[in-house]
C-alpha atoms as a PDB file:
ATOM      1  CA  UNK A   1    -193.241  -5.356 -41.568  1.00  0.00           C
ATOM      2  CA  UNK A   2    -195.404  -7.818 -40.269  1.00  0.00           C
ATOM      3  CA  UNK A   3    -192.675 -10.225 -39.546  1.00  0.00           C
ATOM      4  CA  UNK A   4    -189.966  -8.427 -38.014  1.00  0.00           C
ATOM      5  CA  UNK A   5    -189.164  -9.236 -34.063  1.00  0.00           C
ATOM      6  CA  UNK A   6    -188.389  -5.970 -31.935  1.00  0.00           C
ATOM      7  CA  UNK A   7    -186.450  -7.218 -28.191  1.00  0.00           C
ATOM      8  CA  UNK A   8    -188.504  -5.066 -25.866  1.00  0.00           C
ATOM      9  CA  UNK A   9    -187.011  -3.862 -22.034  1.00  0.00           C
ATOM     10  CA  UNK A  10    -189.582  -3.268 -19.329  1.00  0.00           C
ATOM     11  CA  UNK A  11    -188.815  -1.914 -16.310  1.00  0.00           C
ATOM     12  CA  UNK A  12    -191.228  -3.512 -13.829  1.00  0.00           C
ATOM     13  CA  UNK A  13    -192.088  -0.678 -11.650  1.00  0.00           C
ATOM     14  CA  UNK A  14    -193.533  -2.905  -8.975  1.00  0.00           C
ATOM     15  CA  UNK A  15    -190.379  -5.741  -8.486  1.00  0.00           C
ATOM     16  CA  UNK A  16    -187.583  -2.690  -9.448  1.00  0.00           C
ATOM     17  CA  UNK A  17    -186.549  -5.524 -12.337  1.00  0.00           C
ATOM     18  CA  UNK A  18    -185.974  -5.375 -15.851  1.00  0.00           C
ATOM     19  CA  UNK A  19    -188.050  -7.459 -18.268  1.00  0.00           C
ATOM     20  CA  UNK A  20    -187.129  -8.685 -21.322  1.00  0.00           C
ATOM     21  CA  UNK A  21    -190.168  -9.812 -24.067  1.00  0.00           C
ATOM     22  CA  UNK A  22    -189.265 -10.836 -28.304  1.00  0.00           C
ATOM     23  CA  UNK A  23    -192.625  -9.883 -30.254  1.00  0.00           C
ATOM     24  CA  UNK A  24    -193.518  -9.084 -33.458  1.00  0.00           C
ATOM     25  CA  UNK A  25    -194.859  -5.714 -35.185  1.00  0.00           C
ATOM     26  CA  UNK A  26    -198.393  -6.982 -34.711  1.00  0.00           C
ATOM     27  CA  UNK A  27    -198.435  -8.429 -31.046  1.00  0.00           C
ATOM     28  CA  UNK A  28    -199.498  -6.222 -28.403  1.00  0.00           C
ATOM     29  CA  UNK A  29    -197.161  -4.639 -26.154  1.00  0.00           C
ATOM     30  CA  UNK A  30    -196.236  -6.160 -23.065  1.00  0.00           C
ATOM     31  CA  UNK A  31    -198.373  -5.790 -19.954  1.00  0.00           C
ATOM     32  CA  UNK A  32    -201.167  -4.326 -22.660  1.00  0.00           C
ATOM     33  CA  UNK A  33    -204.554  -5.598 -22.809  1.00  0.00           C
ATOM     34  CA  UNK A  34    -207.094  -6.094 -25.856  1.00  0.00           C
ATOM     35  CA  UNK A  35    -204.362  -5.344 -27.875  1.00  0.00           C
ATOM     36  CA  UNK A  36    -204.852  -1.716 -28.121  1.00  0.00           C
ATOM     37  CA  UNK A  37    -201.221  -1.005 -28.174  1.00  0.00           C
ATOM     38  CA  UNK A  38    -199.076  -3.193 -30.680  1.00  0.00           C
ATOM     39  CA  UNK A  39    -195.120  -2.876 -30.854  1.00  0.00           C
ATOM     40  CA  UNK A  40    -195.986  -1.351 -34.529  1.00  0.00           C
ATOM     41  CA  UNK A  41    -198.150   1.312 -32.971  1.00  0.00           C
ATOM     42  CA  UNK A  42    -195.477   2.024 -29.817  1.00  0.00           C
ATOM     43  CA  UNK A  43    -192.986   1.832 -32.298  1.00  0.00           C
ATOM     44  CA  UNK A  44    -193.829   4.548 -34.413  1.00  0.00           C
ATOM     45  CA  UNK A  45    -191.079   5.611 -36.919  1.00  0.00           C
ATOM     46  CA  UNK A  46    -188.136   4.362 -34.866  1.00  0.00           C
ATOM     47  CA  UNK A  47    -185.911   2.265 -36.698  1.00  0.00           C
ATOM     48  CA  UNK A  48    -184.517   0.685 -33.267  1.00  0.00           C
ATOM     49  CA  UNK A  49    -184.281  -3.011 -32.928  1.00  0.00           C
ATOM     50  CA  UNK A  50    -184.375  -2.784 -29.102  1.00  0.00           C
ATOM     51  CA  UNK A  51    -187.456  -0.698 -27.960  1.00  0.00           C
ATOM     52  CA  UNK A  52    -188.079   0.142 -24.050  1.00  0.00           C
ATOM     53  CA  UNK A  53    -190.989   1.480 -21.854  1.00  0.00           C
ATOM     54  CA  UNK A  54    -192.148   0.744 -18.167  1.00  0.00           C
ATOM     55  CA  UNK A  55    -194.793  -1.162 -16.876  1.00  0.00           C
ATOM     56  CA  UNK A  56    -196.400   1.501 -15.109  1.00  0.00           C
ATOM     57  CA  UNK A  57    -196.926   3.507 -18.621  1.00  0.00           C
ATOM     58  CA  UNK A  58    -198.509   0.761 -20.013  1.00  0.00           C
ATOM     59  CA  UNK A  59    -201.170  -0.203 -17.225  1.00  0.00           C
ATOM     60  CA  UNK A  60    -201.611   3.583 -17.454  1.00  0.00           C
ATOM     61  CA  UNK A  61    -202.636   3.241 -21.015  1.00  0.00           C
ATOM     62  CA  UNK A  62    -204.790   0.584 -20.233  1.00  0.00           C
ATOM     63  CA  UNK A  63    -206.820   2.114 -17.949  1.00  0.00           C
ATOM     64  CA  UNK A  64    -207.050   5.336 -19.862  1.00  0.00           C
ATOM     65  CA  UNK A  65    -208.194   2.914 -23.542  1.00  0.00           C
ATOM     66  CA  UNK A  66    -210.701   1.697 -21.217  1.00  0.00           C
ATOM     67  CA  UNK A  67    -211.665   5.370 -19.806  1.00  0.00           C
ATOM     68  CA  UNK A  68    -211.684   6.854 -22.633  1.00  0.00           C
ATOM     69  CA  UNK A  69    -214.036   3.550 -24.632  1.00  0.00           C
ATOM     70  CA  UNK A  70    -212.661   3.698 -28.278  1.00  0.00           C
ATOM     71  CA  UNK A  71    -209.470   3.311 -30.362  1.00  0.00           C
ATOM     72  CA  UNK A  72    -206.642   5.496 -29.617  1.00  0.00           C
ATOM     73  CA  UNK A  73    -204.636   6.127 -33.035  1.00  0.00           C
ATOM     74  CA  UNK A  74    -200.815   6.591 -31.934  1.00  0.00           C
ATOM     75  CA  UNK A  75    -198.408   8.207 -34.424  1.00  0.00           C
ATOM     76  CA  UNK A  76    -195.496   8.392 -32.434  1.00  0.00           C
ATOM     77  CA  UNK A  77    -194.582   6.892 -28.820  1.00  0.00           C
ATOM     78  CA  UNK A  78    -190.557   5.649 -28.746  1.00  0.00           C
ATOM     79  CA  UNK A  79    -187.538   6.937 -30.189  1.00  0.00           C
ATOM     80  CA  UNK A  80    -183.787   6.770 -29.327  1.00  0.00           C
ATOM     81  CA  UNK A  81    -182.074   9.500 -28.151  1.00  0.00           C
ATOM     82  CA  UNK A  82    -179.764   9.302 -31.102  1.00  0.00           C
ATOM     83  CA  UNK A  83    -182.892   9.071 -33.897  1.00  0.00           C
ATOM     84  CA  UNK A  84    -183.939  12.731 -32.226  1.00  0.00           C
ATOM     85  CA  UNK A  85    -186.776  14.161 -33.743  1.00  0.00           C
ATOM     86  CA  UNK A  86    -187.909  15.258 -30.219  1.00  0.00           C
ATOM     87  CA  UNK A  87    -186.271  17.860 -27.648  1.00  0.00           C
ATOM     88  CA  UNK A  88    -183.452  16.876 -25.439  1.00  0.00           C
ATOM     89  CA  UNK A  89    -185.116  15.007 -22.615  1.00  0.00           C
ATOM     90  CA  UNK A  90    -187.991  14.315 -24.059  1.00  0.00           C
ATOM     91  CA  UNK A  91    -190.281  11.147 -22.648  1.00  0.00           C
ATOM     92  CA  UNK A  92    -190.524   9.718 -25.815  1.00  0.00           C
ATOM     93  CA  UNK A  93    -186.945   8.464 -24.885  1.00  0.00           C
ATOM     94  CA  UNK A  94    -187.993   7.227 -21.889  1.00  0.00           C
ATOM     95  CA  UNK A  95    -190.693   5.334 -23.834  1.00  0.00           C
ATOM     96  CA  UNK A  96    -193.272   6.587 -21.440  1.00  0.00           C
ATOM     97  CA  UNK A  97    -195.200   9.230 -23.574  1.00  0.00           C
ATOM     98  CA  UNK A  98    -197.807   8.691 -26.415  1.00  0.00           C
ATOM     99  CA  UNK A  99    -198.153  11.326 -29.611  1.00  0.00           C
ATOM    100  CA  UNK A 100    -201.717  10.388 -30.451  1.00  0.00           C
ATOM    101  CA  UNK A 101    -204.360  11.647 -33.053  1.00  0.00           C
ATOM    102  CA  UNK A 102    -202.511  12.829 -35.848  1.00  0.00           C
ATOM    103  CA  UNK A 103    -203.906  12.904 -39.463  1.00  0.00           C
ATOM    104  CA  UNK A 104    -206.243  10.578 -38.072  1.00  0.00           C
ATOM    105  CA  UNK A 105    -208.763  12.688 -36.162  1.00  0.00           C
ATOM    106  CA  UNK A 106    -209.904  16.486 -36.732  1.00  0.00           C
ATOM    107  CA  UNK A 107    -209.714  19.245 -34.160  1.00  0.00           C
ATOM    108  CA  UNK A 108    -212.777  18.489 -32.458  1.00  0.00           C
ATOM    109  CA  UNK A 109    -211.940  15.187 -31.883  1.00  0.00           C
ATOM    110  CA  UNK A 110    -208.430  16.010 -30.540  1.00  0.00           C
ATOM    111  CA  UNK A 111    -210.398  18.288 -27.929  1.00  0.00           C
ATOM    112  CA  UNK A 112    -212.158  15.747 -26.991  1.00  0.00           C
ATOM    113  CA  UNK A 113    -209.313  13.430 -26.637  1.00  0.00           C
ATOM    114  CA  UNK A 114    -207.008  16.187 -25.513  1.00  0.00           C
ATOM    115  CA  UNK A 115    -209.783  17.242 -22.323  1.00  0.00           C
ATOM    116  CA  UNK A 116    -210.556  13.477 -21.889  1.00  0.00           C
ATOM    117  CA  UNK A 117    -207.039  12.982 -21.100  1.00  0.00           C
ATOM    118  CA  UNK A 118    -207.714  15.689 -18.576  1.00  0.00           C
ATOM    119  CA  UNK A 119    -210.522  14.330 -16.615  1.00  0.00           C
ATOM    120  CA  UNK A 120    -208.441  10.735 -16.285  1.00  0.00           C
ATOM    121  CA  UNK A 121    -206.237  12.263 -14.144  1.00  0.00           C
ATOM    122  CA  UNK A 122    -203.407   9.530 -14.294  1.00  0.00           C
ATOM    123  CA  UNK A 123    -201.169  11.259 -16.567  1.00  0.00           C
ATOM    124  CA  UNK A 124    -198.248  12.944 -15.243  1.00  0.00           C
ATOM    125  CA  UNK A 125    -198.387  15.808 -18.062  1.00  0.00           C
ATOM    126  CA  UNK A 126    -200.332  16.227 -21.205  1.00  0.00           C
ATOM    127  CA  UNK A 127    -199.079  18.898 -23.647  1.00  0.00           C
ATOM    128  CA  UNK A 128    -201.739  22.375 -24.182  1.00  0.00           C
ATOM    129  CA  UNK A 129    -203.088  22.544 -27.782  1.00  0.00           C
ATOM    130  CA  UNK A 130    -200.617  26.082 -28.115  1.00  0.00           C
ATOM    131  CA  UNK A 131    -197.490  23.686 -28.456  1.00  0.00           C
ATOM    132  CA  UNK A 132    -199.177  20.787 -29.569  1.00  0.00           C
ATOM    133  CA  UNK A 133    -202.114  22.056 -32.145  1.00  0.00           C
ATOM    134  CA  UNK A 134    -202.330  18.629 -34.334  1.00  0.00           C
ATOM    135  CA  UNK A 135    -201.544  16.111 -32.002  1.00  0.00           C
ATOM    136  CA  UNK A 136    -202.406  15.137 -28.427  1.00  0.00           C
ATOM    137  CA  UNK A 137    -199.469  14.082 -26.216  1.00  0.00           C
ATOM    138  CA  UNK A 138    -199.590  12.895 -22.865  1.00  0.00           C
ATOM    139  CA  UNK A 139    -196.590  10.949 -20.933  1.00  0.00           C
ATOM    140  CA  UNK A 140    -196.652   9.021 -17.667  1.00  0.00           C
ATOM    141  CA  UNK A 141    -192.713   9.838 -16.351  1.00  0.00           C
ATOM    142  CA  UNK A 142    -191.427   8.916 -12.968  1.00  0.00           C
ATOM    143  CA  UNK A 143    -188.678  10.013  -9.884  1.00  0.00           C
ATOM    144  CA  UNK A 144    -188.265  14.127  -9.880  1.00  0.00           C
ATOM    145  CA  UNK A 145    -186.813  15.508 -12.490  1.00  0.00           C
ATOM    146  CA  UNK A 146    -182.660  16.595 -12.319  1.00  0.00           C
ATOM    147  CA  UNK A 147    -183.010  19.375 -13.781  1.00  0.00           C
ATOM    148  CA  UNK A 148    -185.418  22.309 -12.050  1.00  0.00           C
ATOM    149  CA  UNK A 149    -186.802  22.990 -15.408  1.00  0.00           C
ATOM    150  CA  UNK A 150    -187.876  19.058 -15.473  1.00  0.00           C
ATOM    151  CA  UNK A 151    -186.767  16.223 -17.777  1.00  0.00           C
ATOM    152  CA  UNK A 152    -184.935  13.231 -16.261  1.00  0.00           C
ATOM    153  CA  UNK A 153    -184.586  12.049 -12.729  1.00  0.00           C
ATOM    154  CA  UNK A 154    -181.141  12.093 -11.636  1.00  0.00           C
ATOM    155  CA  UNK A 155    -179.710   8.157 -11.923  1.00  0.00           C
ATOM    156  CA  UNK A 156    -176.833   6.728  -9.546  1.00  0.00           C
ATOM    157  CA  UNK A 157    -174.894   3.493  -8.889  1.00  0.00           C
ATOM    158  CA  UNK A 158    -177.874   1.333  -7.801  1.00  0.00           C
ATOM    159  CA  UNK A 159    -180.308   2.669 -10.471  1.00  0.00           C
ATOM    160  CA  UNK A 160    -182.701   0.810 -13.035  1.00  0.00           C
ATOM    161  CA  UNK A 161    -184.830   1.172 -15.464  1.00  0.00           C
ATOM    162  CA  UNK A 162    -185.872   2.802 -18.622  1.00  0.00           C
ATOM    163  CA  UNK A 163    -184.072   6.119 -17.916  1.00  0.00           C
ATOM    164  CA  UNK A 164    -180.836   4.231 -17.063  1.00  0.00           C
ATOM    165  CA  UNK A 165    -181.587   3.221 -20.850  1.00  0.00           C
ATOM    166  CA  UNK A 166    -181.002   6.210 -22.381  1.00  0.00           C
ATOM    167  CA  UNK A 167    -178.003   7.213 -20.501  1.00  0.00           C
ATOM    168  CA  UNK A 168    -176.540   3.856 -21.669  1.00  0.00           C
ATOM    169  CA  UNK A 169    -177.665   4.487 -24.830  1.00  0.00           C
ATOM    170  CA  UNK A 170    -176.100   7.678 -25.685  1.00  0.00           C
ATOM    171  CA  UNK A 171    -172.495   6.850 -23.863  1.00  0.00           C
ATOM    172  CA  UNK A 172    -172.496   3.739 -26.216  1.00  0.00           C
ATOM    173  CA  UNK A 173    -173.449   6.193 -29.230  1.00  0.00           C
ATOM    174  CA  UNK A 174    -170.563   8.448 -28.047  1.00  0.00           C
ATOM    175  CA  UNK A 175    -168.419   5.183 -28.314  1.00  0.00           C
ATOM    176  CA  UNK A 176    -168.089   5.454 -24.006  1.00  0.00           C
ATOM    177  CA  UNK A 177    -168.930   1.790 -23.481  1.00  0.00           C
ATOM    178  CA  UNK A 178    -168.869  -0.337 -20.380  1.00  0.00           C
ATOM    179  CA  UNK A 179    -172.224  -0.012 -19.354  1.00  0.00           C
ATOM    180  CA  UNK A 180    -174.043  -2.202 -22.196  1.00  0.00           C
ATOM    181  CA  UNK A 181    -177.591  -1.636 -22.429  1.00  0.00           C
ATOM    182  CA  UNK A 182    -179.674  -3.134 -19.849  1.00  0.00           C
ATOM    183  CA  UNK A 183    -181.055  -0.881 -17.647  1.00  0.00           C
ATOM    184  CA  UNK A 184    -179.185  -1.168 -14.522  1.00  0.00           C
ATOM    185  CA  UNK A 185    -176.416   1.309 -13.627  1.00  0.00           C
ATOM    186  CA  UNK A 186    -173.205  -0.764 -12.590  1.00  0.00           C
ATOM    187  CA  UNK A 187    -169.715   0.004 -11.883  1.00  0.00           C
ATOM    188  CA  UNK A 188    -169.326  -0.222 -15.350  1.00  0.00           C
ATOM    189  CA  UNK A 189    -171.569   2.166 -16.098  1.00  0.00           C
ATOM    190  CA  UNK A 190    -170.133   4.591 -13.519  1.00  0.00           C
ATOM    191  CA  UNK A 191    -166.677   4.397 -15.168  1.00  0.00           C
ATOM    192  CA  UNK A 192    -168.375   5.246 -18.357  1.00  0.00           C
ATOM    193  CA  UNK A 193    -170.364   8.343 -16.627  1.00  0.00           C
ATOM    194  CA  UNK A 194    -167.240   9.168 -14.962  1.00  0.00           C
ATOM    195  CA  UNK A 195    -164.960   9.599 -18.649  1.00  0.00           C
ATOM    196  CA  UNK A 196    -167.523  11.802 -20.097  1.00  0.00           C
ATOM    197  CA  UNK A 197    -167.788  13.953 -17.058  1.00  0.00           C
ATOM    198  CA  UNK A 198    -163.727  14.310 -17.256  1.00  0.00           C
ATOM    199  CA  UNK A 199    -164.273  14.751 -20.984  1.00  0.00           C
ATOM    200  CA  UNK A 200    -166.745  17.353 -21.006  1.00  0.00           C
ATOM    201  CA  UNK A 201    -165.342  19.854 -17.962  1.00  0.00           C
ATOM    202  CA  UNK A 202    -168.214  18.086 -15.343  1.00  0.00           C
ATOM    203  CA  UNK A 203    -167.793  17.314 -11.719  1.00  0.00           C
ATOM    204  CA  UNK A 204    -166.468  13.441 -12.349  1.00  0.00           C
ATOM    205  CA  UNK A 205    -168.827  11.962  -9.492  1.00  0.00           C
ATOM    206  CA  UNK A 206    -170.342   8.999 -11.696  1.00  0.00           C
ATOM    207  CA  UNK A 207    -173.790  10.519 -10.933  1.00  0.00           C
ATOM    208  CA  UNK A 208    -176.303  11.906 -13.853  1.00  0.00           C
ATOM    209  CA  UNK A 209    -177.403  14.806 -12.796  1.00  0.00           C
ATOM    210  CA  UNK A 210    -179.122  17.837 -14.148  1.00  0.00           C
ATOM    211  CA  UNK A 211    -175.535  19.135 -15.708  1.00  0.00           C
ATOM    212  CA  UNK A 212    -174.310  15.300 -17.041  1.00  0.00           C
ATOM    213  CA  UNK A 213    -177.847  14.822 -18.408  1.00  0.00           C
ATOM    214  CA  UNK A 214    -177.748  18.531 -20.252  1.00  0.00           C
ATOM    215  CA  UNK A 215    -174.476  17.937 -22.132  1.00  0.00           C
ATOM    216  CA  UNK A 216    -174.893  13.972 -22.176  1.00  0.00           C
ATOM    217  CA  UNK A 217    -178.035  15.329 -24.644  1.00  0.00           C
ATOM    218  CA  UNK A 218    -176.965  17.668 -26.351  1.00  0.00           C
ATOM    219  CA  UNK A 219    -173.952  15.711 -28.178  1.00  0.00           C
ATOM    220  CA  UNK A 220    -176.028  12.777 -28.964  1.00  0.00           C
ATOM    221  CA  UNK A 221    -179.534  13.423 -29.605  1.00  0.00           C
ATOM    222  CA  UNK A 222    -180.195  13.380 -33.450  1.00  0.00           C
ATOM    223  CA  UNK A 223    -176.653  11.898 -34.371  1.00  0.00           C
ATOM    224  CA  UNK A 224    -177.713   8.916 -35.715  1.00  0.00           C
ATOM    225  CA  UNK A 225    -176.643   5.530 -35.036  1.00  0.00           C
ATOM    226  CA  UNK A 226    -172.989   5.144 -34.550  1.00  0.00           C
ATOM    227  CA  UNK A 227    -170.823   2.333 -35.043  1.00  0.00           C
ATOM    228  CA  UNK A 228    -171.330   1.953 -30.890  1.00  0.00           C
ATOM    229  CA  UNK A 229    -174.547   1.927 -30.987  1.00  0.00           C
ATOM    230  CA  UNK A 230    -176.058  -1.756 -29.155  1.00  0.00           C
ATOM    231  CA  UNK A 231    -179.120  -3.166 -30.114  1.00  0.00           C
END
């Protein structure tokens, strides 16, 4: 495992750009420091070839490694929405949340860990021990959510970054290509929006909304990869 090479996207937060970085299992992620992340650890159990994140999420987990003064074990941070194995917009998609402590620590350490995350104060949600008893998640997502009951921001013609990802990603599972996978949302990509909207009985505007995003999910999370699928 050592040797294989995972093509990581970044959205850089600060320049609205996406990055592209080639590292190996063992290298830190980009933008991490002291190599308290590596793309093994970020990885998880995806299977993916291309992983993605943000640069803001990883500065955050700097600072918090740094806050919080010893090793953080992570058992699962990114998955593609076609993998599954979390709900429908979960962050873990967006490569922005971190599933952290399990197997590894007991109870009493996941408090800690769990009210540590707390006192930071940087992250934009971290899950209550009722939902998450035997691990401690925690997610630094961005833009307001589409949906009034939260999840993704709402992405338009114009838009980048690592949500744009996972819209691309599951119209090029659903074999609706034309928008690649790179993070920025085209006029190709708003032809593709625009078919599955006619497809699926949706207002064809080319916009993901809260109503695009909810059926957009729900035929492609946990699928598997399809012969569409781009790496």
């Amino acid at each position: 495992m050592g040797c294989k090479m995972a093509k990581i996207l970044v959205y850089n937060n600060a320049t609205n750009r996406m990055e592209t970085y080639i590292r190996g299992e063992n290298e830190r992620m980009p933008y991490n420091y002291g190599k308290t992340l590596t793309v093994g650890e970020f990885r998880g159990n995806s299977n993916s070839n291309t992983l993605w994140t943000d640069r803001t999420t990883m500065e955050t987990w700097n600072q918090f490694r740094a806050y919080y003064g010893r090793p953080i074990p992570v058992g699962a941070a990114f998955k593609r929405p076609w993998e599954g194995g979390h709900s429908q917009q979960s962050q873990h998609y967006a490569g922005t949340a971190f599933d952290t402590g399990q197997q590894v620590l007991t109870n009493e350490q996941r408090a800690v860990l769990r009210q540590r995350a707390r006192d930071f104060g940087n992250w934009s949600y971290i899950e209550p021990v009722s939902i998450s008893p035997t691990w401690v998640h925690f997610d630094k997502r961005f833009g307001s959510p589409a949906c009034s009951s939260g999840g993704f921001p709402q992405i338009s013609i114009g838009s980048r970054g690592n949500y744009v990802l996972i819209a691309q990603d599951a119209l090029n599972a659903l074999g609706i290509t034309g928008s690649g996978l790179d993070g920025y949302f085209g006029n190709g990509m708003k032809a593709a929006v625009t078919k599955f909207q006619s497809a699926n009985g949706l207002s064809a505007n080319g916009i993901v909304n809260c109503e695009t995003w909810v059926k957009l999910l729900q035929k492609t999370v946990g699928i598997g990869r399809t012969r569409t699928v781009i790496d």
